[in-house]
C-alpha atoms as a PDB file:
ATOM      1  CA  UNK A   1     -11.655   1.457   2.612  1.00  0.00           C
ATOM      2  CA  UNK A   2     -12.643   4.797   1.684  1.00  0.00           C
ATOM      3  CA  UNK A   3     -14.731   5.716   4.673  1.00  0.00           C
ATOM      4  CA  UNK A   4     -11.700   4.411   6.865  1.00  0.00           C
ATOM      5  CA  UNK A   5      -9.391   7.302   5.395  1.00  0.00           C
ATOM      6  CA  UNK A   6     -11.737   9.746   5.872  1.00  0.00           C
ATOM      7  CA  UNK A   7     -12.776   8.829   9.407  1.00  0.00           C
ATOM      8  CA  UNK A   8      -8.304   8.864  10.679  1.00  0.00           C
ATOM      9  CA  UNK A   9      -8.591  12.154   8.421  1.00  0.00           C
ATOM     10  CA  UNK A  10     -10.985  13.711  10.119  1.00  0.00           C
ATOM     11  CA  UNK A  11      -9.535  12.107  13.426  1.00  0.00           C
ATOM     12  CA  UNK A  12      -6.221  14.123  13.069  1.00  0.00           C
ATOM     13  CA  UNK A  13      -4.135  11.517  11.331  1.00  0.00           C
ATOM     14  CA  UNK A  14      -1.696  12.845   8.760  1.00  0.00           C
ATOM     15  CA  UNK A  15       0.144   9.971   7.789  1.00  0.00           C
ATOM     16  CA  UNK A  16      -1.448   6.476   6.245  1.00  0.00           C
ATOM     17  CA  UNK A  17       0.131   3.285   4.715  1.00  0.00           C
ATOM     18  CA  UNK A  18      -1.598   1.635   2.086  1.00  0.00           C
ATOM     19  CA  UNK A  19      -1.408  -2.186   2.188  1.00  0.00           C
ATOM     20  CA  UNK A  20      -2.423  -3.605  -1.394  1.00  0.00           C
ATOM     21  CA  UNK A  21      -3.138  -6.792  -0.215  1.00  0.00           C
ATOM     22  CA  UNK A  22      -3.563 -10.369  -2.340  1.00  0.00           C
ATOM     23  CA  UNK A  23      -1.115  -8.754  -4.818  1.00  0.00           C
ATOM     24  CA  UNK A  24       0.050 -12.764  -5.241  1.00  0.00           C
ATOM     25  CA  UNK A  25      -3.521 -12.993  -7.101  1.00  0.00           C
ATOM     26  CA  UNK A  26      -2.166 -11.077  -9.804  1.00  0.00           C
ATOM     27  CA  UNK A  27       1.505 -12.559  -9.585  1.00  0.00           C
ATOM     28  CA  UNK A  28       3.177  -9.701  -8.221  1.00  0.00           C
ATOM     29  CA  UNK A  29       2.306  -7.804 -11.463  1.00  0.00           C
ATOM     30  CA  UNK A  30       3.550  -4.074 -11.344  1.00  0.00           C
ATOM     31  CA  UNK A  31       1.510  -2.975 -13.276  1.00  0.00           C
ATOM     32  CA  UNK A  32      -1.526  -4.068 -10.998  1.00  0.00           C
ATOM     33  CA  UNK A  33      -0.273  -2.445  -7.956  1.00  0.00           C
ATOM     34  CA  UNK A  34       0.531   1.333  -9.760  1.00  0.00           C
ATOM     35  CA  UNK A  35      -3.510   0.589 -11.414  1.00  0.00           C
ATOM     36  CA  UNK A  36      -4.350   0.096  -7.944  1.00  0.00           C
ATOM     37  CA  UNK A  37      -2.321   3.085  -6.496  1.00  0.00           C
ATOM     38  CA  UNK A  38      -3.394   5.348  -9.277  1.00  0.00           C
ATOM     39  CA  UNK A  39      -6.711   4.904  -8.697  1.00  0.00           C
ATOM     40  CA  UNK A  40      -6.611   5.759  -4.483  1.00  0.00           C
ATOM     41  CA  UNK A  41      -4.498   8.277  -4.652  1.00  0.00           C
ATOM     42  CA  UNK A  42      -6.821  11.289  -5.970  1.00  0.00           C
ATOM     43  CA  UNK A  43      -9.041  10.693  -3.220  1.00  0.00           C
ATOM     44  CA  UNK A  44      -6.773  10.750  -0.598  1.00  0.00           C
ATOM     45  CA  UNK A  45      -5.462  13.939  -1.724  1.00  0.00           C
ATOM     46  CA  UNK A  46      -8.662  15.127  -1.676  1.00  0.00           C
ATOM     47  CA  UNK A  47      -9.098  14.038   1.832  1.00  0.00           C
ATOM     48  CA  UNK A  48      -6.196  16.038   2.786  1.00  0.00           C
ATOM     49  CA  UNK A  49      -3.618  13.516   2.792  1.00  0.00           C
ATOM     50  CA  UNK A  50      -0.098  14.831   1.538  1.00  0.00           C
ATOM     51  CA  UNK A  51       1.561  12.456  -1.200  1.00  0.00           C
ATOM     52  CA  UNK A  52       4.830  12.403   1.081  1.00  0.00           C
ATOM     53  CA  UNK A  53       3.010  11.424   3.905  1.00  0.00           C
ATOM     54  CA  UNK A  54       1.573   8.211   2.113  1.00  0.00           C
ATOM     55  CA  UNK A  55       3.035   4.894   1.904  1.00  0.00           C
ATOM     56  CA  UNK A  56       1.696   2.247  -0.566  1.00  0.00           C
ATOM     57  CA  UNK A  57       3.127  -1.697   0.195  1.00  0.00           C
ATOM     58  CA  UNK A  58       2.333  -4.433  -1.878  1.00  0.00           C
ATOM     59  CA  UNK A  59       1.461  -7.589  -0.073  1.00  0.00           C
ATOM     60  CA  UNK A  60       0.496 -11.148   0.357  1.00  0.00           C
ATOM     61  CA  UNK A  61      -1.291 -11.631   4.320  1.00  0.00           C
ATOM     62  CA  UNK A  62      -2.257 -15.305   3.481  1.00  0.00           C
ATOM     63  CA  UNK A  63       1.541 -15.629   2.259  1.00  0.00           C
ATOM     64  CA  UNK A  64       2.573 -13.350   4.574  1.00  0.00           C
ATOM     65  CA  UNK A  65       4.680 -12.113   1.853  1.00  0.00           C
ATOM     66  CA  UNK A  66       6.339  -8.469   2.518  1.00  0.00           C
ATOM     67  CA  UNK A  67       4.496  -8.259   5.973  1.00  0.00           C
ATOM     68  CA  UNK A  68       7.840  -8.953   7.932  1.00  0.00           C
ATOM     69  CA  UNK A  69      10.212 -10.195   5.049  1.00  0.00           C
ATOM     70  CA  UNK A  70      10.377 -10.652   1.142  1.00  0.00           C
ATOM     71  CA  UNK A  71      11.311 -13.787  -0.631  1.00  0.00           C
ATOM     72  CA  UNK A  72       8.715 -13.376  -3.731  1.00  0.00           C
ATOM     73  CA  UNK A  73      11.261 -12.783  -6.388  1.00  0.00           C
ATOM     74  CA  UNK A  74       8.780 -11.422  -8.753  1.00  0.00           C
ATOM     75  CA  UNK A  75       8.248  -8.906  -6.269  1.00  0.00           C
ATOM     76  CA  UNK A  76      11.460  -8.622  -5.402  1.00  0.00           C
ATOM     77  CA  UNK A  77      12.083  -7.004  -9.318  1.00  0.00           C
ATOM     78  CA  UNK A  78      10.297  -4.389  -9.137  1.00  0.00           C
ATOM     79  CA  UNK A  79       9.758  -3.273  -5.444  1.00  0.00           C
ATOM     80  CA  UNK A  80      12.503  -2.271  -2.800  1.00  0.00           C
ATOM     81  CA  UNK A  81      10.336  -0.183  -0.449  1.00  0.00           C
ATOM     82  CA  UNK A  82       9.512  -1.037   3.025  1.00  0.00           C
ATOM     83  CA  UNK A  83       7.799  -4.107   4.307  1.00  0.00           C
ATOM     84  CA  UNK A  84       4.972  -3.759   5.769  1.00  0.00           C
ATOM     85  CA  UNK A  85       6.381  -3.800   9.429  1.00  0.00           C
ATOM     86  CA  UNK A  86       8.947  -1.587   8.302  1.00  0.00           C
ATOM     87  CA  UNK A  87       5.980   0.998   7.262  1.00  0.00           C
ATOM     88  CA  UNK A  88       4.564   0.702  10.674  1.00  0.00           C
END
């Protein structure tokens, strides 16, 4: 949430990944996840959070899709960042 990036901001934390979570709702739809990313990303910047030192991963925890491993193949299209665990 919101309040959670300002409380590790204020906290001294510098770097933050981004899990969009239940992206399998909206099939793995790009388009979804840069809406989603678009619309966090002006307030983390002004939170103090450097664009480099943010990570955004698309996800599935009651798949479990792209926590440790990714099989989706619509998700596999369009995204070749980290995993989740890989972020970490």
């Amino acid at each position: 949430t919101r309040e959670h990036a300002l409380l590790v901001r204020s906290l001294g934390v510098a770097q933050l990944i981004v899990a969009i979570n239940k992206l399998d709702t909206a099939d793995w739809a790009q388009y979804r996840y840069e809406d989603i990313k678009d619309s966090i990303l002006p307030f983390l910047k002004s939170a103090g959070f450097r664009v480099a030192d943010i990570t955004f991963v698309p996800c599935s925890g009651f798949r479990g899709e792209n926590l440790i491993e990714r099989k989706e193949e619509n998700l596999k299209a369009w995204y070749d960042g980290p995993t989740l665990i890989q972020a970490i």
